[in-house]
Protein backbone atom coordinates (compact mmCIF):
# COMPACT_ATOMS: atom_id res chain seq x y z
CA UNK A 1 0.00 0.00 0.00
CA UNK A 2 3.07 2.17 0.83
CA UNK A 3 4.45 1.55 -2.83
CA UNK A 4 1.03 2.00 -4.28
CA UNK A 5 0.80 5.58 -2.61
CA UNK A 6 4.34 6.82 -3.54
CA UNK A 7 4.22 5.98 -7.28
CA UNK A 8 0.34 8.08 -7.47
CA UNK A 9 2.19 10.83 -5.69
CA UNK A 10 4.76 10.91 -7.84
CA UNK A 11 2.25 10.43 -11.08
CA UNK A 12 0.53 13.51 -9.34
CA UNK A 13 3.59 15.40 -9.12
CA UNK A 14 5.03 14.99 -13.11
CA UNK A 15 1.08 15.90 -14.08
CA UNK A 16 1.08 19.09 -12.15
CA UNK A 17 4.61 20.25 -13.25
CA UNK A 18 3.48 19.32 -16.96
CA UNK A 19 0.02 20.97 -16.84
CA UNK A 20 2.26 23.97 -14.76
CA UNK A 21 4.52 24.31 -17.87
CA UNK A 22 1.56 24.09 -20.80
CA UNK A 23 -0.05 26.65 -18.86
CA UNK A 24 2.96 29.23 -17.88
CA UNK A 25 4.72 28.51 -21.74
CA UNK A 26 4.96 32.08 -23.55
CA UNK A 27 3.63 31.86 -27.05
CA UNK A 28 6.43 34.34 -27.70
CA UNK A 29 9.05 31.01 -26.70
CA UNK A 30 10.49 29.32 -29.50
CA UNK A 31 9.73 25.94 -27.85
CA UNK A 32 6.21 26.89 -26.64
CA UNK A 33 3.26 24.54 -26.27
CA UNK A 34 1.09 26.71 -27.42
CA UNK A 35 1.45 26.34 -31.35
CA UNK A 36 3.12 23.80 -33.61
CA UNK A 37 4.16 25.56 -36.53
CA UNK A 38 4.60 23.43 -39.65
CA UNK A 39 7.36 24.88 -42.44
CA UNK A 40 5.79 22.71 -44.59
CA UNK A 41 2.31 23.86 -44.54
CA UNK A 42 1.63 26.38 -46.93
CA UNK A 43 0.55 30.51 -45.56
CA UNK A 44 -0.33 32.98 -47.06
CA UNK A 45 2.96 35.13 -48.86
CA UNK A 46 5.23 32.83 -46.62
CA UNK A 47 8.97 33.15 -47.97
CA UNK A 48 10.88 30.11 -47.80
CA UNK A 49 14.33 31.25 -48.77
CA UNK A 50 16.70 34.13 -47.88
CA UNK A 51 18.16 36.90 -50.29
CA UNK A 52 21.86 37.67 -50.51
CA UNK A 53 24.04 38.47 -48.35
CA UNK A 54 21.87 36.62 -45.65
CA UNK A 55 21.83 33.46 -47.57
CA UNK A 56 25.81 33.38 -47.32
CA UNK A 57 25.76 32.87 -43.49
CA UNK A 58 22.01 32.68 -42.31
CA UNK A 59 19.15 30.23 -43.16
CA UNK A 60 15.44 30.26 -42.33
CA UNK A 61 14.51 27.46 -39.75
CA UNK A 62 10.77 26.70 -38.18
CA UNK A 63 9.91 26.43 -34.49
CA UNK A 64 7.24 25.92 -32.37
CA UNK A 65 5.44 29.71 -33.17
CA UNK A 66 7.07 30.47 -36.30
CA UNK A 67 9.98 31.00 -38.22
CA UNK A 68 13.25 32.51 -37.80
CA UNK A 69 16.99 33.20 -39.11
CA UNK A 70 19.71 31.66 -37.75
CA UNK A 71 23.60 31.04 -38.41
CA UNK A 72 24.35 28.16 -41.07
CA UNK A 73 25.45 25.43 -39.66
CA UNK A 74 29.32 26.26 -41.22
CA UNK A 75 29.13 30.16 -39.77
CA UNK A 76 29.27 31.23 -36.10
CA UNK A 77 27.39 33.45 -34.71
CA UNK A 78 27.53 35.67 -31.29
CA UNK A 79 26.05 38.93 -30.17
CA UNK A 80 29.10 41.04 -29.49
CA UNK A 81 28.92 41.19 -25.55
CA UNK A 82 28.45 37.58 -25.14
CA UNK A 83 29.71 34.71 -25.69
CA UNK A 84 26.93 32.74 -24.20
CA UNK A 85 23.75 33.30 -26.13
CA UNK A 86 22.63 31.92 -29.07
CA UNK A 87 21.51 34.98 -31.84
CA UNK A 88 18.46 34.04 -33.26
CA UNK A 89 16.30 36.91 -35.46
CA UNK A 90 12.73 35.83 -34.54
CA UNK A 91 10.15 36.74 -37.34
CA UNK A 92 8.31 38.03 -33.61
CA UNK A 93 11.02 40.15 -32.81
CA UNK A 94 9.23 43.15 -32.55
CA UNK A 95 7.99 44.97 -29.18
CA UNK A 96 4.74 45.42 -30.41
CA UNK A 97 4.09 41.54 -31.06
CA UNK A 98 4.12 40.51 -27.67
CA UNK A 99 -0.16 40.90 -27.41
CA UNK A 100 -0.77 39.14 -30.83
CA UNK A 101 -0.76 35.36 -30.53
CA UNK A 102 1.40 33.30 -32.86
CA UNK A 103 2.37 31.99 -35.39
CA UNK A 104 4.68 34.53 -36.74
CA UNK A 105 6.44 34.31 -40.02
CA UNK A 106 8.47 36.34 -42.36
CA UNK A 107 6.24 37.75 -45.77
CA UNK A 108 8.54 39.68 -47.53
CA UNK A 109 12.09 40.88 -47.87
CA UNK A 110 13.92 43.87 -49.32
CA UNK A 111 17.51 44.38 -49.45
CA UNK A 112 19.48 47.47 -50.15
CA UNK A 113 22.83 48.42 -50.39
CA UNK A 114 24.17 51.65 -49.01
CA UNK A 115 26.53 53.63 -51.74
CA UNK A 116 30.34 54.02 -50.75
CA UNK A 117 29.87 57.75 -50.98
CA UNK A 118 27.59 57.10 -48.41
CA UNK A 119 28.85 54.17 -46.54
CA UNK A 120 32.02 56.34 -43.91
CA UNK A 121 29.05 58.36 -42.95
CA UNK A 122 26.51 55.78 -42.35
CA UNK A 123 28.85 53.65 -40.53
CA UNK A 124 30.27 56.61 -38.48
CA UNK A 125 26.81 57.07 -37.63
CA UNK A 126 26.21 53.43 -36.43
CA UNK A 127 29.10 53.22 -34.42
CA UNK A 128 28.03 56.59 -32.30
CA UNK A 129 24.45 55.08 -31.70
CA UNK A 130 25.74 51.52 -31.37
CA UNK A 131 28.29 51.29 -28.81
CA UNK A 132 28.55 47.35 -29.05
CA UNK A 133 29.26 47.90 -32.86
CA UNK A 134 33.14 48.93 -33.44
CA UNK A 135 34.65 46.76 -36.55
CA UNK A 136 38.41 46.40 -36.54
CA UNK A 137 38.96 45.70 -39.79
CA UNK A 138 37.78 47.27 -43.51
CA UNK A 139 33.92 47.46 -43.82
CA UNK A 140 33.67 46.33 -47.65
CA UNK A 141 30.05 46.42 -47.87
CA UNK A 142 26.55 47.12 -46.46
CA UNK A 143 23.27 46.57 -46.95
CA UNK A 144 20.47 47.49 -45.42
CA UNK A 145 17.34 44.67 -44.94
CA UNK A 146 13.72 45.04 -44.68
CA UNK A 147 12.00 42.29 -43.31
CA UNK A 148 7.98 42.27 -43.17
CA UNK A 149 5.75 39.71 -40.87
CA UNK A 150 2.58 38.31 -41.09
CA UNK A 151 1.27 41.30 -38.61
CA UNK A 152 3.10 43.55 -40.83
CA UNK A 153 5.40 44.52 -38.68
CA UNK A 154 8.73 45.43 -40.03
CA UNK A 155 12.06 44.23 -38.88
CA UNK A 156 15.20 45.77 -40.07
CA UNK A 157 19.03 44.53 -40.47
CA UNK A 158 21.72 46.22 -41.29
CA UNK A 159 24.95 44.03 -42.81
CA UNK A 160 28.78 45.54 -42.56
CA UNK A 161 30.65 42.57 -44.29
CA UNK A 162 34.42 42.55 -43.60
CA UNK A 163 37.43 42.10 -46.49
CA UNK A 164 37.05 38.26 -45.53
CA UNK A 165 33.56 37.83 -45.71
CA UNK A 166 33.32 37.69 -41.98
CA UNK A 167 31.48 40.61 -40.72
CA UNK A 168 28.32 42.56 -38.52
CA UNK A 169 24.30 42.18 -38.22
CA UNK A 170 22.81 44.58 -36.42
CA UNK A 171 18.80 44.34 -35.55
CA UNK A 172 16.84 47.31 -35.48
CA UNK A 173 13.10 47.28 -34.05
CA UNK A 174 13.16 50.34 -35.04
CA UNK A 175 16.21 51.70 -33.64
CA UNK A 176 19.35 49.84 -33.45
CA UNK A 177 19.98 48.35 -30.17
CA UNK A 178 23.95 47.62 -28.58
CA UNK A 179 22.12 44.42 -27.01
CA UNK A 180 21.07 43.43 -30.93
CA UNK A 181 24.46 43.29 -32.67
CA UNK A 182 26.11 40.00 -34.04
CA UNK A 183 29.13 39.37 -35.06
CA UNK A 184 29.77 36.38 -37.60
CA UNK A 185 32.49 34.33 -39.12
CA UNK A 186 32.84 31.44 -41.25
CA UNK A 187 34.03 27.86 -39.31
């Protein structure tokens, strides 16, 4: 009777941490248990590749509320004041998404690339609002990104590519933030 008792406290323990984390899970979480997002089924204007120079280093992967870009498995990524976290560009990461309930994908993309005439200045300009952002070597290139949701909210990225292709990926919701900067490099 002992035994019996234990093993339906224990069953009545693992239920009420399981029904504890289904009910406290974020739909904003990557590995939520609020929505399965399938890559595979088809919505509306979903894009289902990246333009270049994302492609080079980043692909588009699917998670539990949506997609989002990550490094390539043969590129490193890490935010420039950590070495810890994992950068990840959400297609949620905006602070205005945090009421709407998933799934969140990317719709449409737009790339630009800033002139040379213009490129000291617009760096110079990045690296007084961006303290986190301070290249040491030749910015060759960059290019400004436009990314647009499903809740049409937009998401930008700016690109500073290095002489060796390594380089910088700032994320801007609207403003560029120092917390928001990645640096990556091929393996």
């Amino acid at each position: 009777m002992k035994c019996y008792l234990q093993a339906l406290l224990r069953i009545a323990l693992c239920a009420s941490l399981l029904v504890t984390q289904a009910v406290s899970a974020h739909p904003g979480d990557e590995n939520s248990l609020v929505t399965n997002f399938d890559c595979d089924k088809s919505y509306p204007n979903m894009i289902d590749s990246l333009p270049f120079p994302l492609e080079e280093f980043a692909t588009l992967k699917c998670f539990g509320n949506g997609q989002l870009i990550m490094a390539k498995s043969n590129w490193s990524w890490r935010y420039s004041g950590s070495f810890f976290g994992t950068p990840r560009i959400p297609a949620s990461a905006h602070d205005e998404l945090t009421a709407i309930p998933p799934p969140y994908y990317f719709t449409n993309v737009k790339v630009g690339e800033a002139r040379s005439e213009n490129m000291s200045g617009y760096l110079d300009k990045l690296m007084t609002d961006v303290m986190t952002f301070r290249p040491k070597v030749e910015i060759t290139n960059v290019y400004d990104i436009e990314l647009t949701n499903n809740h049409d909210s937009l998401i930008r990225l700016v690109i500073a590519l290095e002489k060796q292709g390594n380089g910088w990926l700032l994320v801007c919701n609207p403003d560029c933030r120092p917390e928001y900067v990645i640096l990556f490099n091929k393996r």
